[in-house]
N, C-alpha and C. Protein backbone atom coordinates (compact mmCIF):
# COMPACT_ATOMS: atom_id res chain seq x y z
N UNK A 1 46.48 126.38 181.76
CA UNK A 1 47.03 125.07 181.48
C UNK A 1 48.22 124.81 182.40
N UNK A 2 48.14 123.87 183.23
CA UNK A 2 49.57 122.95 183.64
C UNK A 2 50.65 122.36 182.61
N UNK A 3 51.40 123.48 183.39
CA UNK A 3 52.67 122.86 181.91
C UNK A 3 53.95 121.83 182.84
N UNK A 4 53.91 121.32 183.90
CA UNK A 4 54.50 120.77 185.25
C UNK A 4 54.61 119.76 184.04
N UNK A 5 53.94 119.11 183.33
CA UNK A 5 54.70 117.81 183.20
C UNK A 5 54.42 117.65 181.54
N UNK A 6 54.22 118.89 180.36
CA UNK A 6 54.00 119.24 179.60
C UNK A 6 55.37 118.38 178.53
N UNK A 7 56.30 118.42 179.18
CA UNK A 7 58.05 118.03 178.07
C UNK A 7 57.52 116.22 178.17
N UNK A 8 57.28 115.87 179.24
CA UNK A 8 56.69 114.76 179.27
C UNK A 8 55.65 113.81 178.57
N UNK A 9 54.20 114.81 178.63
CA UNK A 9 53.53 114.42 177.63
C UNK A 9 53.91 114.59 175.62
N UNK A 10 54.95 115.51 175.48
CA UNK A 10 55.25 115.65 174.27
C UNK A 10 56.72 114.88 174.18
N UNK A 11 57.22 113.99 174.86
CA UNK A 11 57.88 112.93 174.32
C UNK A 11 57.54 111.83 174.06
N UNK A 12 55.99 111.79 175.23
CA UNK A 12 55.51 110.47 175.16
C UNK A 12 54.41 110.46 173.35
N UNK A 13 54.55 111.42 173.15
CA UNK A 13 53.26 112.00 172.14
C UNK A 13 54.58 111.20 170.74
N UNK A 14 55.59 112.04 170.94
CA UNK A 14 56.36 111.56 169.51
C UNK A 14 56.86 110.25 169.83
N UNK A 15 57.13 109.65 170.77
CA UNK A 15 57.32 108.52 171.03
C UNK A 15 56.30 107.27 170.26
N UNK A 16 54.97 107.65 171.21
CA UNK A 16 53.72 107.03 170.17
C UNK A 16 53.57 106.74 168.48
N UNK A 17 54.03 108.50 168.30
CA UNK A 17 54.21 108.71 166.56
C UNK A 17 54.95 107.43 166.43
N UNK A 18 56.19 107.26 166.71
CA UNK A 18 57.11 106.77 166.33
C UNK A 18 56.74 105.70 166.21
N UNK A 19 56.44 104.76 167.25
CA UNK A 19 55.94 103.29 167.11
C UNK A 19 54.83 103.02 166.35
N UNK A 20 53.80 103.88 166.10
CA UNK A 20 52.64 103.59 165.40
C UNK A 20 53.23 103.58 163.55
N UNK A 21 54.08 104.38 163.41
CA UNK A 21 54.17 104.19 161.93
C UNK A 21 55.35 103.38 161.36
N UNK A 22 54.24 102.20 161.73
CA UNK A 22 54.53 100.56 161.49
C UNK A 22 54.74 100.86 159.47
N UNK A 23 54.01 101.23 159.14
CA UNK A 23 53.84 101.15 157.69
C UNK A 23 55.41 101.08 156.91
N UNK A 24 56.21 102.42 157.71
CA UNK A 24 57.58 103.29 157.52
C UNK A 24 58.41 101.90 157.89
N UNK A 25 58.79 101.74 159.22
CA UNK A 25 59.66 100.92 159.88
C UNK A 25 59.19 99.50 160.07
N UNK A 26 59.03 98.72 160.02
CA UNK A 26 58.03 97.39 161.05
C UNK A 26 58.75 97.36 162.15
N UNK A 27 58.07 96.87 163.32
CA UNK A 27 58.38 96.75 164.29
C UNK A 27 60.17 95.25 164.61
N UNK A 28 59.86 94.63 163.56
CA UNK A 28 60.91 93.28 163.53
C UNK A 28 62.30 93.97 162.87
N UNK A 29 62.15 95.25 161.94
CA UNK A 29 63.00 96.21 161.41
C UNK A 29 63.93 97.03 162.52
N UNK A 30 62.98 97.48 163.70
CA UNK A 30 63.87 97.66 164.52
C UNK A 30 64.47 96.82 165.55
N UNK A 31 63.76 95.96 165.93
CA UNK A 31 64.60 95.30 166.50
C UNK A 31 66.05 94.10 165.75
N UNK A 32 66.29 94.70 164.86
CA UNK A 32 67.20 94.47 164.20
C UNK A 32 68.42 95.52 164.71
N UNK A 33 68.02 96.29 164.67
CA UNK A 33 68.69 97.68 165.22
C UNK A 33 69.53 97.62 166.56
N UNK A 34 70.75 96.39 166.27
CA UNK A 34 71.48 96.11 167.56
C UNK A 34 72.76 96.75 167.33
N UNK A 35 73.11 97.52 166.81
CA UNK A 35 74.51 98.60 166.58
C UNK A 35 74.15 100.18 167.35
N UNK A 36 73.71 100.42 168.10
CA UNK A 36 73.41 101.86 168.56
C UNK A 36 72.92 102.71 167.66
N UNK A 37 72.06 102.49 166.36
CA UNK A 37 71.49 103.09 165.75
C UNK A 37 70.41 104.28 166.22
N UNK A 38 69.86 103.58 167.23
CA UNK A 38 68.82 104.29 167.31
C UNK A 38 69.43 105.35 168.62
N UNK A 39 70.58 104.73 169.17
CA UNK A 39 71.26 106.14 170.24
C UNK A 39 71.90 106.88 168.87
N UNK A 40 72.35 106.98 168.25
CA UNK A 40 73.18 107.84 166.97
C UNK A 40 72.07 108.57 166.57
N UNK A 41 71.00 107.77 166.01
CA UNK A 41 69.78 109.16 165.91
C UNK A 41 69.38 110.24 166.86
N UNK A 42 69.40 109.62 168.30
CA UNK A 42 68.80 110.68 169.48
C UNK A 42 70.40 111.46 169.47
N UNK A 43 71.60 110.98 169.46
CA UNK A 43 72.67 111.93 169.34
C UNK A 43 72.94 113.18 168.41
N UNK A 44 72.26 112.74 167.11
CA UNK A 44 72.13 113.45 166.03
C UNK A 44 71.03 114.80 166.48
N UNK A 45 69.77 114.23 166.70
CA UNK A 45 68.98 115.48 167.16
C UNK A 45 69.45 116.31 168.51
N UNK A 46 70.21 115.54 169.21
CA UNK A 46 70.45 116.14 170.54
C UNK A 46 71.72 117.21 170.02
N UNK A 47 72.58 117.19 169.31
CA UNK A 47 73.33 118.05 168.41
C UNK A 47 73.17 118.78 167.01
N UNK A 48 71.95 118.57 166.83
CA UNK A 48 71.34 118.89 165.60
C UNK A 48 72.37 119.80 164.85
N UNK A 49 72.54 121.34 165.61
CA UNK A 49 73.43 122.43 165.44
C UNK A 49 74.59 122.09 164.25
N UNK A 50 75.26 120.93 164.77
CA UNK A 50 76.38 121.01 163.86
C UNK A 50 76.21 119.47 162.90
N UNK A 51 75.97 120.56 162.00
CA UNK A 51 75.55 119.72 160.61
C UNK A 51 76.89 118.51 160.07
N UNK A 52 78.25 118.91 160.24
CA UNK A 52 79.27 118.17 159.45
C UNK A 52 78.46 116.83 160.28
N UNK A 53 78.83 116.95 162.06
CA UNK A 53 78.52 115.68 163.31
C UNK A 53 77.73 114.94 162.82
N UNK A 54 76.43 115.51 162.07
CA UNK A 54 74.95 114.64 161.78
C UNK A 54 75.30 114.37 160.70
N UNK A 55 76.24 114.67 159.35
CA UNK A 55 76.36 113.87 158.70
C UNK A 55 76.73 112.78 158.51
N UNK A 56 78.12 112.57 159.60
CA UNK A 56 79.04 111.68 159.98
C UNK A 56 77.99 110.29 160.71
N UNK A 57 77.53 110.32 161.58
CA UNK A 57 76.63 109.87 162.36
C UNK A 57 74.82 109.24 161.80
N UNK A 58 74.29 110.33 161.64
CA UNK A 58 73.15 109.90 161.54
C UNK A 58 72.67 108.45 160.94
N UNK A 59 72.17 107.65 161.23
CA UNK A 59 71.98 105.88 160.82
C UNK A 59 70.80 105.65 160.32
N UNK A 60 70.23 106.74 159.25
CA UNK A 60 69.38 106.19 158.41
C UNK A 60 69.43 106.74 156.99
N UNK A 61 68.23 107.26 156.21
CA UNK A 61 67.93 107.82 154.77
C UNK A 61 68.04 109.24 155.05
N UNK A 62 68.29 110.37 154.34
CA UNK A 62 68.25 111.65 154.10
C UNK A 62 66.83 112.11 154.32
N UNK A 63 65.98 111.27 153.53
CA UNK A 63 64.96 112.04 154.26
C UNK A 63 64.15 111.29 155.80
N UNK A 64 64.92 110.75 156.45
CA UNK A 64 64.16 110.67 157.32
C UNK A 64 64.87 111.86 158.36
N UNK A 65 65.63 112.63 157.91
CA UNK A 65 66.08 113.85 158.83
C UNK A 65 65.02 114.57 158.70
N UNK A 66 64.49 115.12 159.95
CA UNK A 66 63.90 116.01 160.03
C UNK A 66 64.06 117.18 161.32
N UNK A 67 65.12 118.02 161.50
CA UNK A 67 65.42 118.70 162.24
C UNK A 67 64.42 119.94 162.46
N UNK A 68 64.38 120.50 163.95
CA UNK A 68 63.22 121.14 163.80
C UNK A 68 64.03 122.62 164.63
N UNK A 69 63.22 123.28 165.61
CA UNK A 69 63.34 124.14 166.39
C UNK A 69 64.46 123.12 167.99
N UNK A 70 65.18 123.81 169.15
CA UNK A 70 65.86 123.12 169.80
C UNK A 70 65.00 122.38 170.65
N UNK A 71 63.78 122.64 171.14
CA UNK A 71 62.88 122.03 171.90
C UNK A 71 62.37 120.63 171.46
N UNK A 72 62.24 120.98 169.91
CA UNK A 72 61.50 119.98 169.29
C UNK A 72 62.43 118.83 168.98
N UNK A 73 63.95 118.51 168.61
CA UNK A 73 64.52 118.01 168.71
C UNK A 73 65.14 117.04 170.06
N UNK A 74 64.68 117.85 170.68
CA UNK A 74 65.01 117.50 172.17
C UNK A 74 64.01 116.10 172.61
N UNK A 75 62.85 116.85 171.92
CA UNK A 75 61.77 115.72 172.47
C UNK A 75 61.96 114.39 171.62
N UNK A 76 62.93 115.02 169.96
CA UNK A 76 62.24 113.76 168.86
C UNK A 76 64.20 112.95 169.62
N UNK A 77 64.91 113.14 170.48
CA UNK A 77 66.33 112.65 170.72
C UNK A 77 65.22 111.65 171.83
N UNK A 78 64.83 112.02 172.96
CA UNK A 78 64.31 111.59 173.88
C UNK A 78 63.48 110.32 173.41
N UNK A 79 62.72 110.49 172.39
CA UNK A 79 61.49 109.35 172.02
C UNK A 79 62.96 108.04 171.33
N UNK A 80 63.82 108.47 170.87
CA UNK A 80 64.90 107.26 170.50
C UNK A 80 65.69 107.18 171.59
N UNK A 81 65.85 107.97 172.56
CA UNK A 81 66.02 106.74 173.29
C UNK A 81 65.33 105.94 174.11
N UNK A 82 64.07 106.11 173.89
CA UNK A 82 63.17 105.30 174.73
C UNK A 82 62.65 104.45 173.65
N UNK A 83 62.99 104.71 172.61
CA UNK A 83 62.85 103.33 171.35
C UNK A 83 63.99 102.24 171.92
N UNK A 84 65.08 102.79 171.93
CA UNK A 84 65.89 101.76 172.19
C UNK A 84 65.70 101.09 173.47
N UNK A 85 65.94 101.35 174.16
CA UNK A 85 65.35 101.02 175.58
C UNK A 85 64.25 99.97 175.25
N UNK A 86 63.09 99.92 174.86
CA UNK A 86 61.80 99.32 174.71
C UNK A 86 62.78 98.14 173.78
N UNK A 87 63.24 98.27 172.67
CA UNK A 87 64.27 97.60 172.05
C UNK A 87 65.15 96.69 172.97
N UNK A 88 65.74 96.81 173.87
CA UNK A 88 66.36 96.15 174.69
C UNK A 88 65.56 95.24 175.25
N UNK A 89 64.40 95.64 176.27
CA UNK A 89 63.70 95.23 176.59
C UNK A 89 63.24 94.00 176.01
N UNK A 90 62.30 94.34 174.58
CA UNK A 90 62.11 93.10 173.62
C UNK A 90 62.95 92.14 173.83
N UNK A 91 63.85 92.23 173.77
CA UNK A 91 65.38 91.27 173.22
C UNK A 91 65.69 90.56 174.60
N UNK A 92 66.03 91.46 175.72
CA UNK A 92 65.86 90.95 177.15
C UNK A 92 64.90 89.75 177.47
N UNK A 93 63.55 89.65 176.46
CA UNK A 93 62.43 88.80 177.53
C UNK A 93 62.89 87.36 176.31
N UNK A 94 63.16 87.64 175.21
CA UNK A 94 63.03 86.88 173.93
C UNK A 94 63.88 85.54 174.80
């Protein structure tokens, strides 16, 4: 297996997750999300380690924490900020 662009396909993978579960979020829900919410979440996983930081910070429900291994966090920080981004975007063409 080629793993050259492997971190890639598994951000774009939770990224997908992310947008598809419309059911959880709607899509008009986030783009509501004009306070850096969704950078405070990718900050939160990108520091996962220190728990007081993610309490202080994190911008949603308790259980939507889901902290994992450091890799895996890495990828689920990366997919918010490419939520936001896509978020901007929206708002940019509107």
């Amino acid at each position: 297996m080629n793993y050259e662009f492997q971190s890639l396909i598994d951000v774009s993978s939770e990224y997908l997750k992310m947008i598809s579960d419309t059911r959880r979020v709607p899509r008009e829900s986030i783009d509501k999300l004009v306070d850096g919410e969704l950078i405070d979440a990718a900050a939160c996983y990108l520091y996962s380690d220190d728990y007081a930081e993610r309490l202080i910070a994190w911008p949603f429900g308790d259980s939507d924490w889901r902290p994992s291994d450091r890799r895996s966090n890495l990828i689920r920080a990366a997919a918010f900020i490419i939520e936001e981004l896509d978020r901007m975007e929206r708002e940019r063409i509107r």
